[in-house]
Protein backbone atom coordinates (compact mmCIF):
# COMPACT_ATOMS: atom_id res chain seq x y z
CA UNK A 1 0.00 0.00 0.00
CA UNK A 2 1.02 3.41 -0.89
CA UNK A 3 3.64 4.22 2.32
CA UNK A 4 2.03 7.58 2.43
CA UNK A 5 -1.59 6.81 3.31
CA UNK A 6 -0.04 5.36 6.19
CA UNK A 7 2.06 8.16 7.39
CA UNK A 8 -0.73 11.00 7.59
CA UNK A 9 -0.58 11.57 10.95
CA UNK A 10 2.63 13.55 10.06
CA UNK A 11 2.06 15.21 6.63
CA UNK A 12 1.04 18.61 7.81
CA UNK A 13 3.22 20.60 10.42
CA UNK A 14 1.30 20.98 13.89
CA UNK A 15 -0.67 17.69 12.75
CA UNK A 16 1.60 15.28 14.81
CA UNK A 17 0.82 16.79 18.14
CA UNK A 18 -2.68 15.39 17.05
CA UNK A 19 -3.54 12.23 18.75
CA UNK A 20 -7.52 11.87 19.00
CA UNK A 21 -9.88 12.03 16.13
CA UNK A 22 -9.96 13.76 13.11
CA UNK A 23 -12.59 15.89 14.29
CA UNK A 24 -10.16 17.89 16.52
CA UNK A 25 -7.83 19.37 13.65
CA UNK A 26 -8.14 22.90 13.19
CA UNK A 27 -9.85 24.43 10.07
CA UNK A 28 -6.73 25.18 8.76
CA UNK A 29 -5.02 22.27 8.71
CA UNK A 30 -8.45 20.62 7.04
CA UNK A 31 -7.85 22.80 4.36
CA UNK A 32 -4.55 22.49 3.93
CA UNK A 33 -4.71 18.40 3.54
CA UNK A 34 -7.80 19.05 1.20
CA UNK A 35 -6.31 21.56 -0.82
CA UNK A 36 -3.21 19.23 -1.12
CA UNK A 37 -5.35 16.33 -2.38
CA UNK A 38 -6.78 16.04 -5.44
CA UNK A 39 -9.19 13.40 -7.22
CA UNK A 40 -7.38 11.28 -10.32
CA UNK A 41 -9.96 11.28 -13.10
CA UNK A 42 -10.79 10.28 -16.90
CA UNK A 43 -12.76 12.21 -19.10
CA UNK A 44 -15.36 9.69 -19.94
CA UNK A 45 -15.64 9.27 -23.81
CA UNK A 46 -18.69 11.11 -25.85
CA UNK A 47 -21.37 8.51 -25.09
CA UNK A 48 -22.03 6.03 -28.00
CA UNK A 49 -18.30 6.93 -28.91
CA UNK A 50 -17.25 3.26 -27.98
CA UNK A 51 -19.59 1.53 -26.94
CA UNK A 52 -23.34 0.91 -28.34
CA UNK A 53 -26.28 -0.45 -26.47
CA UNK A 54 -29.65 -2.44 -28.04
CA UNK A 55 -31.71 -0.56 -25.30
CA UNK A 56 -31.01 1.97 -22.80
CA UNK A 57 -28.91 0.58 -19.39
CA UNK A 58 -30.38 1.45 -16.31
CA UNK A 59 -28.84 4.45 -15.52
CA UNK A 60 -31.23 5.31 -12.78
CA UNK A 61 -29.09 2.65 -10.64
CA UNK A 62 -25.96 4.46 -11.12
CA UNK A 63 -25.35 7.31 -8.21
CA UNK A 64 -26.15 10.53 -9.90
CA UNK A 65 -22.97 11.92 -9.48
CA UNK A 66 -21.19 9.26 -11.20
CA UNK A 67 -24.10 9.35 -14.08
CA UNK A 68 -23.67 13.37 -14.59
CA UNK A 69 -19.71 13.59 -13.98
CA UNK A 70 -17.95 13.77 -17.35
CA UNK A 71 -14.97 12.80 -15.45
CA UNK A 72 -14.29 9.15 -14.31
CA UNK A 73 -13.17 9.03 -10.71
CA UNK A 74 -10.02 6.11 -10.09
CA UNK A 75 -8.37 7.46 -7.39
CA UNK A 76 -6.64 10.08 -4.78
CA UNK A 77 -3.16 11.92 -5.09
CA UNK A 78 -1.41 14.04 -3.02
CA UNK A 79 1.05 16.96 -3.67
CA UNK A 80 4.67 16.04 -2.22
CA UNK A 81 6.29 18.93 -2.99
CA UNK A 82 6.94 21.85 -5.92
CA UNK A 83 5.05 20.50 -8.60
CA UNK A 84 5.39 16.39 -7.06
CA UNK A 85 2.15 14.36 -6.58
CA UNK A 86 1.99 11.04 -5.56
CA UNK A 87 -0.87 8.23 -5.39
CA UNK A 88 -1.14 4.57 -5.51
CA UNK A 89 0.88 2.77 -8.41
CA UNK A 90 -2.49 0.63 -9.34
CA UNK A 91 -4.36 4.08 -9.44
CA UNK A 92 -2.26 4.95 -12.76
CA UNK A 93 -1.79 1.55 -13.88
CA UNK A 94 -5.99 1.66 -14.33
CA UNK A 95 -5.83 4.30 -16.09
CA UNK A 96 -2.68 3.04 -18.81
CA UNK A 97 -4.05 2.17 -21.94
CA UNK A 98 -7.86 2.36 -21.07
CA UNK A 99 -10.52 3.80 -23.64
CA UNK A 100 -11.24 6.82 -20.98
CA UNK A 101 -7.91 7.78 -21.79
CA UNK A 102 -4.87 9.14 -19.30
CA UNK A 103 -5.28 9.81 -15.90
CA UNK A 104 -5.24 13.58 -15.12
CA UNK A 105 -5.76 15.60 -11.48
CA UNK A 106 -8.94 17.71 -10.32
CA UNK A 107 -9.28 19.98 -7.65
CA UNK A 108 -11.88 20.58 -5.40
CA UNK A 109 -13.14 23.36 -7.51
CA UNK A 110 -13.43 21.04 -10.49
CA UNK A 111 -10.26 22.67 -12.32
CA UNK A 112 -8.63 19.66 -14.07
CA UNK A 113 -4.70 19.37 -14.28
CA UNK A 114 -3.07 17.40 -17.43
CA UNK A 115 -0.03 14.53 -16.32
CA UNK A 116 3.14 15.80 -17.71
CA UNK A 117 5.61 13.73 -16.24
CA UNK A 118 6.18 10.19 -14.62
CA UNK A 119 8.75 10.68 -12.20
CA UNK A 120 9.11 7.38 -10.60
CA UNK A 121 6.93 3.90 -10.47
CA UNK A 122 6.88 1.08 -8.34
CA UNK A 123 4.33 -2.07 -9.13
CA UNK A 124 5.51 -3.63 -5.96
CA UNK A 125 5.39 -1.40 -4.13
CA UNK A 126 2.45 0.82 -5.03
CA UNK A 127 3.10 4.17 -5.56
CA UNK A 128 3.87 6.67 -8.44
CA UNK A 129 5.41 10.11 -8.42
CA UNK A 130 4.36 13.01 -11.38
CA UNK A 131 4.43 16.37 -12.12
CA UNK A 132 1.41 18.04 -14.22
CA UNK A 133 1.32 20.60 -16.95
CA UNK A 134 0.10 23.46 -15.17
CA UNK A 135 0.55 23.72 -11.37
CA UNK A 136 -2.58 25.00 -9.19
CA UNK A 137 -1.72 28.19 -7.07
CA UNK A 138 -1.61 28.09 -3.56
CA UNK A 139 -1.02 24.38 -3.10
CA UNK A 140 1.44 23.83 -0.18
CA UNK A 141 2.74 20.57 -0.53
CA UNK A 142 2.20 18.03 2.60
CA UNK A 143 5.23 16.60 4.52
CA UNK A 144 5.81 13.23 4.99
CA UNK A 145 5.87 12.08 9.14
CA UNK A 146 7.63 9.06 10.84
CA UNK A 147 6.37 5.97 9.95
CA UNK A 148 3.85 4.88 12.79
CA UNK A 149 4.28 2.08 14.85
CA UNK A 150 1.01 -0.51 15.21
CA UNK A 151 -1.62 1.18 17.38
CA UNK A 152 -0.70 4.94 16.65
CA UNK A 153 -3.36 7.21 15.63
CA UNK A 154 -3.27 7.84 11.94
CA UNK A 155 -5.35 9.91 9.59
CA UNK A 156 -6.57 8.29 6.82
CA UNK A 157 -7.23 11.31 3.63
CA UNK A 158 -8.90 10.56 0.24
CA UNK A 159 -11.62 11.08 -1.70
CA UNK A 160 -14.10 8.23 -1.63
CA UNK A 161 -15.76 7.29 -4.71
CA UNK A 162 -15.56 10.69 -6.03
CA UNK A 163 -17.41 12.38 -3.21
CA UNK A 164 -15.08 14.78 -1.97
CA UNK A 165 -11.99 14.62 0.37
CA UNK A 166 -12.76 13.09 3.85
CA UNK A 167 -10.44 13.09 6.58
CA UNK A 168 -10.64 9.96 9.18
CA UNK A 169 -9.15 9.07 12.07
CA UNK A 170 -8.03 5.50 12.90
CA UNK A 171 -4.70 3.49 14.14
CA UNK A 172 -1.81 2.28 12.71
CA UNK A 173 -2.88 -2.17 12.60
CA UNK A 174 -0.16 -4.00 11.10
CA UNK A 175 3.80 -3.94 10.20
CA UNK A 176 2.83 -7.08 8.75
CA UNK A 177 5.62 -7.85 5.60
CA UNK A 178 4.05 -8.14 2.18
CA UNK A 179 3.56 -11.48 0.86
CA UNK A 180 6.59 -12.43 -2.12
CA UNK A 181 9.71 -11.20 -0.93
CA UNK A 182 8.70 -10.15 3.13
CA UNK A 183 9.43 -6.54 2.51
């Protein structure tokens, strides 16, 4: 898992002293981890551009934000520093190659960011690092804390399903090695 969702506690300065719920970090510091995470989206392709139906799908099952986004929602990032994002390796690697086309960034105010660069890639271990195009102003990048040990609190930051960034509090559960080579 990307090493970063697990080291939130840390990532904004003044946010380590925090040790109970989420609920107890100041406004500013919510804003600064929301304004520091951004969705990863696909524009969706002109509808009957690729695919063709017989009859209508039920689109009235679909959650109406996901039916009237033209964007695709596969995932969080996070920016690392000037013009450095980072998310989850698989989070790109969904996005490689697909018929919605390459991943790119959105803000919370819907402004969308184009990938310019891949910086560095892990599969195995699950994270990539980018730059985009055109850099948002007044993103101050979050800092990376000490790895916590099992039973810290943590903050876990995202943005679920494409519903906006949330901000939960949790612990640390598991050191536990990864499965092929016990790293």
């Amino acid at each position: 898992m990307l090493r970063l969702a697990l080291t939130l506690l840390g990532l904004v300065p003044g946010i380590a002293t925090y040790s109970s719920a989420a609920a107890s970090l100041d406004n500013s510091a919510q804003q600064r981890i929301r304004a520091a995470t951004f969705e990863v989206v696909q524009l969706k392709p002109e509808e009957g551009a690729i695919i063709t139906y017989d009859r209508p799908p039920p689109m009235e099952l679909v959650p109406y934000q996901e039916r009237m986004d033209k964007y695709r929602f596969v995932g969080t990032a996070f920016a690392i520093g000037a013009n450095r994002y980072a998310s989850a390796g698989y989070v790109f690697a969904l996005g490689m190659g697909s018929r919605y086309g390459p991943p790119a960034l959105r803000d919370a105010s819907g402004n969308v960011y184009e990938i310019d660069r891949i910086w560095k890639y892990s599969d195995r271990e699950d994270f990539v690092v980018f730059s985009i195009r055109t850099e948002p102003k007044d993103v101050q990048p979050l800092e990376l804390g000490p790895t916590p040990a099992v039973n810290d609190a943590v903050l876990a930051v995202g943005n679920a399903l494409g519903q906006g960034v949330v901000v939960r509090d949790g612990a640390s559960t598991s050191d536990t090695p990864e499965e092929q080579s016990g790293q």
